[in-house]
PDB file of N, CA and C in Angstrom:
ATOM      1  N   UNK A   1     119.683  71.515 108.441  1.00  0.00           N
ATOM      2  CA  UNK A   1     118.773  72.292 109.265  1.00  0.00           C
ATOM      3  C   UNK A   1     118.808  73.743 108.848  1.00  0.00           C
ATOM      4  N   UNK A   2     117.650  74.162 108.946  1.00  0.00           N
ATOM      5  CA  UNK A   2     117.852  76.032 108.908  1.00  0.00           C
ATOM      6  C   UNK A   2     117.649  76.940 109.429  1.00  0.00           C
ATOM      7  N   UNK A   3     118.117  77.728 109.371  1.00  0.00           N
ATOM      8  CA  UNK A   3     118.870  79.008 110.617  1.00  0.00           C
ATOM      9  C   UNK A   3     117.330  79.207 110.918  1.00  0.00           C
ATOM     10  N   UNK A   4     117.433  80.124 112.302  1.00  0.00           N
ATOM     11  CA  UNK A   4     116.688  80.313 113.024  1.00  0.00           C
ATOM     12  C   UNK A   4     116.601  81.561 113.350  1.00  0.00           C
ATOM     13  N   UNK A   5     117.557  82.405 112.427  1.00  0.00           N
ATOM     14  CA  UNK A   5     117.500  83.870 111.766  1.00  0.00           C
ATOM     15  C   UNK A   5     116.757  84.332 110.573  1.00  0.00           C
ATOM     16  N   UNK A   6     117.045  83.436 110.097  1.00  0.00           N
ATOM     17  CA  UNK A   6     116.256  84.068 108.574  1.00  0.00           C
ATOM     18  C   UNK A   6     115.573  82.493 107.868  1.00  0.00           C
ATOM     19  N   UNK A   7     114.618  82.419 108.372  1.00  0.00           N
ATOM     20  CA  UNK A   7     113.793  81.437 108.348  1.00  0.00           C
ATOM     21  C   UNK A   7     113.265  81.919 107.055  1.00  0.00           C
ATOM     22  N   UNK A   8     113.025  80.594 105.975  1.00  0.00           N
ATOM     23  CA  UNK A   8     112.260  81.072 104.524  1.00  0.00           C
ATOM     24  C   UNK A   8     110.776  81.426 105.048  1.00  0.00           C
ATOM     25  N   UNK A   9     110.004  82.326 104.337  1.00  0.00           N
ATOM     26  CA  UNK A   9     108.810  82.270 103.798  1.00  0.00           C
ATOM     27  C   UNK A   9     107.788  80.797 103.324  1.00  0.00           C
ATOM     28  N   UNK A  10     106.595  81.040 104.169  1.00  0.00           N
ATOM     29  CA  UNK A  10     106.033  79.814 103.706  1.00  0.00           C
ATOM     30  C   UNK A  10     105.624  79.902 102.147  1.00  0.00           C
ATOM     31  N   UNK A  11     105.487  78.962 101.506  1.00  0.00           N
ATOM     32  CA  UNK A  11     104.685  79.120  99.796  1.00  0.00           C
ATOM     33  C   UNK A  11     103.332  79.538 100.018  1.00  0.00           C
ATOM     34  N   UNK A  12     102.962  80.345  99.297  1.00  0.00           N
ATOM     35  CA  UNK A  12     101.926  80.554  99.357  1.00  0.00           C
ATOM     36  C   UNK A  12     100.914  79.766  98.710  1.00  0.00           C
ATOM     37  N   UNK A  13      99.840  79.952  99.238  1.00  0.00           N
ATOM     38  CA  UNK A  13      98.282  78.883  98.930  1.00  0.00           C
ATOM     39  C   UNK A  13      97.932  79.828  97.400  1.00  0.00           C
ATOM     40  N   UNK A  14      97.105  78.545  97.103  1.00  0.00           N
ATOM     41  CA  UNK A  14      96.545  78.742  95.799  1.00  0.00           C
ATOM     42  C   UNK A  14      95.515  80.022  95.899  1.00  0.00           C
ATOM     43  N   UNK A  15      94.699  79.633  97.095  1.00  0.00           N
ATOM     44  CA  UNK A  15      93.609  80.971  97.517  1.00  0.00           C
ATOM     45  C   UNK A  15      94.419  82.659  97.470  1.00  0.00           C
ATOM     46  N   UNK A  16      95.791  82.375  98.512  1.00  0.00           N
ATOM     47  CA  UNK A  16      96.015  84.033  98.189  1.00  0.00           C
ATOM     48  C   UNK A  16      96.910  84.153  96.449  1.00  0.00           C
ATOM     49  N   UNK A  17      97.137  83.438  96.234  1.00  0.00           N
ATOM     50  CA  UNK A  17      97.741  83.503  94.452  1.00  0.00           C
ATOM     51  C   UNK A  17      96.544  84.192  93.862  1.00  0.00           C
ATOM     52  N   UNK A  18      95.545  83.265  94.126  1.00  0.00           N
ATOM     53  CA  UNK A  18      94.220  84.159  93.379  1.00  0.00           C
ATOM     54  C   UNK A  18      93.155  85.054  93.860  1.00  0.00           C
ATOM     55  N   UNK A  19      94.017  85.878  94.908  1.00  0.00           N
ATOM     56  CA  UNK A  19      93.479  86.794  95.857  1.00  0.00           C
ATOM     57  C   UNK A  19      93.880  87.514  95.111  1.00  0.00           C
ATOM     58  N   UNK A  20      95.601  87.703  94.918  1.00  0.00           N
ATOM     59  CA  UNK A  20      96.427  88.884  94.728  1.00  0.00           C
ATOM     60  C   UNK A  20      96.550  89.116  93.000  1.00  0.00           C
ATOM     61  N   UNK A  21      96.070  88.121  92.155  1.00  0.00           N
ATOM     62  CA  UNK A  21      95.491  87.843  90.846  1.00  0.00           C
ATOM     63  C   UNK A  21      94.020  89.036  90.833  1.00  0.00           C
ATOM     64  N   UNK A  22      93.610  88.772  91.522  1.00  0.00           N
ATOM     65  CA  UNK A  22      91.925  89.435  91.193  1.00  0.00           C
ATOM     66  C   UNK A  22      92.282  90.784  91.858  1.00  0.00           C
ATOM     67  N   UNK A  23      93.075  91.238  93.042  1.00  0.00           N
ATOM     68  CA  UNK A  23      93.014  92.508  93.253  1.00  0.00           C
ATOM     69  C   UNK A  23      94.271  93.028  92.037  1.00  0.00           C
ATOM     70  N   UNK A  24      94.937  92.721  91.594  1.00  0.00           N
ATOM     71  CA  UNK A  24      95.452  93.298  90.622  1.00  0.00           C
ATOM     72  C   UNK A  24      94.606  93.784  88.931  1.00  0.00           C
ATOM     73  N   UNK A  25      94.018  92.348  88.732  1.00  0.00           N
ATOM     74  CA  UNK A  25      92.825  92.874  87.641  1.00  0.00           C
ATOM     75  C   UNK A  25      92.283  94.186  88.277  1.00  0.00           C
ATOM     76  N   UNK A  26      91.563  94.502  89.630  1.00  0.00           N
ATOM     77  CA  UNK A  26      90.673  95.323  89.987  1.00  0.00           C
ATOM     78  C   UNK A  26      91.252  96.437  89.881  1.00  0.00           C
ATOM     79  N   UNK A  27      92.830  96.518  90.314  1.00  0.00           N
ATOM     80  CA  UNK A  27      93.131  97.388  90.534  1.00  0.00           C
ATOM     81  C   UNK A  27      93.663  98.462  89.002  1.00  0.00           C
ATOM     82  N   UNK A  28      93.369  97.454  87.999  1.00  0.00           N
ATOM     83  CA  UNK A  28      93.858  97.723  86.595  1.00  0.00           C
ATOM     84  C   UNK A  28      92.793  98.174  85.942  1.00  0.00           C
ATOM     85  N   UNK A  29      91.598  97.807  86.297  1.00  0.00           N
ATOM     86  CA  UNK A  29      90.285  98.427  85.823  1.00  0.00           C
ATOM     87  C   UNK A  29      89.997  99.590  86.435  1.00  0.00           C
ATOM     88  N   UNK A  30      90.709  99.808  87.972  1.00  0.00           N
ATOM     89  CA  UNK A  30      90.089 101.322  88.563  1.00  0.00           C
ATOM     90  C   UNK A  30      91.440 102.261  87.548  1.00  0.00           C
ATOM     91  N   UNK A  31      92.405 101.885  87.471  1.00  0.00           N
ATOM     92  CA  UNK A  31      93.277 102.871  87.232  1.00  0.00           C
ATOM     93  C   UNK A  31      92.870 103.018  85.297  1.00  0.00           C
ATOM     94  N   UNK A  32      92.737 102.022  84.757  1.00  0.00           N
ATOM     95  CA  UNK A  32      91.682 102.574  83.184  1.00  0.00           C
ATOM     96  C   UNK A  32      90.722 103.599  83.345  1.00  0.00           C
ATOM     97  N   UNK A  33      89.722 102.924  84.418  1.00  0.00           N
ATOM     98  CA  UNK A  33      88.516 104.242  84.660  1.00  0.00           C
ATOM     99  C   UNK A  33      88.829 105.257  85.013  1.00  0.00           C
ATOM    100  N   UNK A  34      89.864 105.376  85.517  1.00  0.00           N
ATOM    101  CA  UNK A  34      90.118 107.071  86.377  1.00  0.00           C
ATOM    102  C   UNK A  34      90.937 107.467  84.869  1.00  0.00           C
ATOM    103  N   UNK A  35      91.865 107.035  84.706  1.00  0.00           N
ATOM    104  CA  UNK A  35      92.362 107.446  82.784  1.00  0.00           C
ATOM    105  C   UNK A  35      91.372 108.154  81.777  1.00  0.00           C
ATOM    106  N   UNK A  36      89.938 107.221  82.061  1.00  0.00           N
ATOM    107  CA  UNK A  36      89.028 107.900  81.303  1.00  0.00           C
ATOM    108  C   UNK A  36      88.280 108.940  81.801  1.00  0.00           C
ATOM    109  N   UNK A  37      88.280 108.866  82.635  1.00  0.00           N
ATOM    110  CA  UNK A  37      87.093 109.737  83.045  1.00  0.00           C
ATOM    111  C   UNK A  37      88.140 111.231  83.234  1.00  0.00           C
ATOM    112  N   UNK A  38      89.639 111.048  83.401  1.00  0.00           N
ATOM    113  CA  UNK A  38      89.920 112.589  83.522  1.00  0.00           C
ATOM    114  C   UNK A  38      90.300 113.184  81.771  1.00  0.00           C
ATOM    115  N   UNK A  39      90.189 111.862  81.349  1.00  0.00           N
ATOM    116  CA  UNK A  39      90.141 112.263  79.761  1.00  0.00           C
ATOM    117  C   UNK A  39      88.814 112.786  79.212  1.00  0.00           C
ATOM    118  N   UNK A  40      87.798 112.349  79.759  1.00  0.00           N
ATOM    119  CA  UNK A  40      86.676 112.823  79.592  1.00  0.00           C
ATOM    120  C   UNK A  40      86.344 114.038  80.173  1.00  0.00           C
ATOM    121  N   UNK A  41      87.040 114.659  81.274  1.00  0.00           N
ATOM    122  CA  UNK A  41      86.953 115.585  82.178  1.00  0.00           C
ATOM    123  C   UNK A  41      87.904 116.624  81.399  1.00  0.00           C
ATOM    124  N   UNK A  42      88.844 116.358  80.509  1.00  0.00           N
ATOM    125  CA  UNK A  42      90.146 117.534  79.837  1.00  0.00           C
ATOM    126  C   UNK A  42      89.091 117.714  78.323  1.00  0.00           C
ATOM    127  N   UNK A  43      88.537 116.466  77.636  1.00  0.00           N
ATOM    128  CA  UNK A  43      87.574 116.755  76.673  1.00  0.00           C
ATOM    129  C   UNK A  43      86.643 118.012  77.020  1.00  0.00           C
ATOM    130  N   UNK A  44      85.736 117.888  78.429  1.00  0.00           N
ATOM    131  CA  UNK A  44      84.748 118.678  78.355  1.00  0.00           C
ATOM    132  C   UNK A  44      85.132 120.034  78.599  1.00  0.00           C
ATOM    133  N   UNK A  45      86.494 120.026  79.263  1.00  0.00           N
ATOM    134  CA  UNK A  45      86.883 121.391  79.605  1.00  0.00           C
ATOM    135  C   UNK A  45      87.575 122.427  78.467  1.00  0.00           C
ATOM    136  N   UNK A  46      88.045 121.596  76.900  1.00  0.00           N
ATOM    137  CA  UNK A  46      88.589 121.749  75.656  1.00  0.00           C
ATOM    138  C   UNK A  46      86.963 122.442  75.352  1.00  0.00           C
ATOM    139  N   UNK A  47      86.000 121.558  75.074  1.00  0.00           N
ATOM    140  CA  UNK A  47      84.306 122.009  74.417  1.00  0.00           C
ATOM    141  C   UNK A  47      84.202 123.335  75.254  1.00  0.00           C
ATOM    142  N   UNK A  48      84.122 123.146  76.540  1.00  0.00           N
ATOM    143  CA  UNK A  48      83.799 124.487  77.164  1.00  0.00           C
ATOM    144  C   UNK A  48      84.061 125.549  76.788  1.00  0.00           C
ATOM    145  N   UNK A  49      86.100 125.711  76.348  1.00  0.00           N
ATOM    146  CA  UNK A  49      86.610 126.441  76.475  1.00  0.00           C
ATOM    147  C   UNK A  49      86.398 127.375  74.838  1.00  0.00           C
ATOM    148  N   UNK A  50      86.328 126.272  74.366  1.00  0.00           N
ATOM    149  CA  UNK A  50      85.803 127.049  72.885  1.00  0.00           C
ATOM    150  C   UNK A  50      84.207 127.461  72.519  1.00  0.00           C
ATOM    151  N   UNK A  51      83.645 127.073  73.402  1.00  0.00           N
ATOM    152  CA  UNK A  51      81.917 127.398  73.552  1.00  0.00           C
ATOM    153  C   UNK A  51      81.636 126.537  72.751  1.00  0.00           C
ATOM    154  N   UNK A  52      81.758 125.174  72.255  1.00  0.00           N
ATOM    155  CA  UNK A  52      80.696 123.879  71.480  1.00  0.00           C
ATOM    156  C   UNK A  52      79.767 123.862  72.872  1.00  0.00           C
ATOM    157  N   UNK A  53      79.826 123.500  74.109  1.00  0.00           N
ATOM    158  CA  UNK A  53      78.814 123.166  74.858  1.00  0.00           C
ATOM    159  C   UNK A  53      78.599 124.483  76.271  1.00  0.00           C
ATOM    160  N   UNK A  54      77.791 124.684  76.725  1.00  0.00           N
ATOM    161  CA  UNK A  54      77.716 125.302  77.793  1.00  0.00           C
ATOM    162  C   UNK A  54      76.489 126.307  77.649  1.00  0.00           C
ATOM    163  N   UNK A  55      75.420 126.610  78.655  1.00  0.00           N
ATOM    164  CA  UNK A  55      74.620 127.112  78.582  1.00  0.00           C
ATOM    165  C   UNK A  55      74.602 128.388  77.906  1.00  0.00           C
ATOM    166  N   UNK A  56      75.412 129.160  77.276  1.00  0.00           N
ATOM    167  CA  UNK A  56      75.258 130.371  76.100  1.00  0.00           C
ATOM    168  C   UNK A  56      75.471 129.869  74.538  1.00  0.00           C
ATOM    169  N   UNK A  57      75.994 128.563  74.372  1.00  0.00           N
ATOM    170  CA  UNK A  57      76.217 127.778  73.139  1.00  0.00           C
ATOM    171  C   UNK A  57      75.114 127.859  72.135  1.00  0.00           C
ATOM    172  N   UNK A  58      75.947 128.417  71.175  1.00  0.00           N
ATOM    173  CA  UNK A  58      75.026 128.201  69.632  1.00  0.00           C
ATOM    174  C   UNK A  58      74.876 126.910  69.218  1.00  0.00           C
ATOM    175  N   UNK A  59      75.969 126.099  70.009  1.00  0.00           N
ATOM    176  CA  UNK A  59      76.252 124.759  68.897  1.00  0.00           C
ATOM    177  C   UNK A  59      75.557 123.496  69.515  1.00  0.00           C
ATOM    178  N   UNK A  60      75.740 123.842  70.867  1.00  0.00           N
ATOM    179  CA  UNK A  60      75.325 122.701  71.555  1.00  0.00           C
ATOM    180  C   UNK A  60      73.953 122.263  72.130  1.00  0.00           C
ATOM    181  N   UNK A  61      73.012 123.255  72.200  1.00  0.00           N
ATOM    182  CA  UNK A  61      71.578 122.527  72.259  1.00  0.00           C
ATOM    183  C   UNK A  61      70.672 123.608  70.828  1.00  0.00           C
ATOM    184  N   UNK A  62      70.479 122.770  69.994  1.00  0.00           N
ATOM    185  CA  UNK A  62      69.600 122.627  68.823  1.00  0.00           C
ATOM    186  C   UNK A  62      68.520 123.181  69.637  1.00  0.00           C
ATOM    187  N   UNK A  63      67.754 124.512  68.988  1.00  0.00           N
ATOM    188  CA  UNK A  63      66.059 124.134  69.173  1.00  0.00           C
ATOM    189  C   UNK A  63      65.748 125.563  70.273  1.00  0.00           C
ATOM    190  N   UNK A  64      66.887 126.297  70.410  1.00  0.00           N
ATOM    191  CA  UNK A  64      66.830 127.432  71.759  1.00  0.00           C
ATOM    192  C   UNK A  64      68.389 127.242  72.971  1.00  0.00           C
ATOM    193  N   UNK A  65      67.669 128.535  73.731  1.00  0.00           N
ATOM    194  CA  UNK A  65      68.818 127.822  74.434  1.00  0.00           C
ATOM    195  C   UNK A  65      70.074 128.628  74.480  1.00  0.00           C
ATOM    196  N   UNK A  66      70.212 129.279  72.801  1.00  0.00           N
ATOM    197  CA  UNK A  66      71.788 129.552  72.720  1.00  0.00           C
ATOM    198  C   UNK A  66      71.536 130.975  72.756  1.00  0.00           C
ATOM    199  N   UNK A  67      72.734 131.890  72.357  1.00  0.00           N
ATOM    200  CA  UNK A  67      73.193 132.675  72.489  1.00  0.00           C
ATOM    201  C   UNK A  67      72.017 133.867  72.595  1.00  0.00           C
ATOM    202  N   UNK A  68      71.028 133.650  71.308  1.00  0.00           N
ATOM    203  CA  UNK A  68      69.872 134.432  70.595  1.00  0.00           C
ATOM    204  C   UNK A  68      68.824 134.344  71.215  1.00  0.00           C
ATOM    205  N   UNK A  69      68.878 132.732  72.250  1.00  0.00           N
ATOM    206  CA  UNK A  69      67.284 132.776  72.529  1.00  0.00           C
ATOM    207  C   UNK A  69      66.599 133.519  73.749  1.00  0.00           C
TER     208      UNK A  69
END
């Protein structure tokens, strides 16, 4: 017989196995996207900082625009 203190845990069902399966994928794809996007966010702030892009840029819009026009 078993104690009536520390009773086991039931097994878990196949449904929450592949509950806690799919929120882990999800949760592995939000934490990639946020990786990129503040990598993409330290990129644009590197371009900024050297003037490749930003509204006084020679380099970054072709055609007007920059420094001269």
């Amino acid at each position: 017989m078993g104690s009536i203190f520390s009773p086991k845990p039931p097994p878990k069902s196949q449904a929450q196995i592949d509950y806690e399966a799919r929120l882990e994928r999800e949760t592995k794809a939000q934490e990639e996207a946020k990786a990129a996007a503040e990598a993409n966010a330290k990129e644009t702030e590197n371009k900024k900082a050297k003037g490749l892009i930003g509204s006084r840029s020679l380099f970054g819009n072709p055609g007007g625009r920059g420094f001269y026009s």
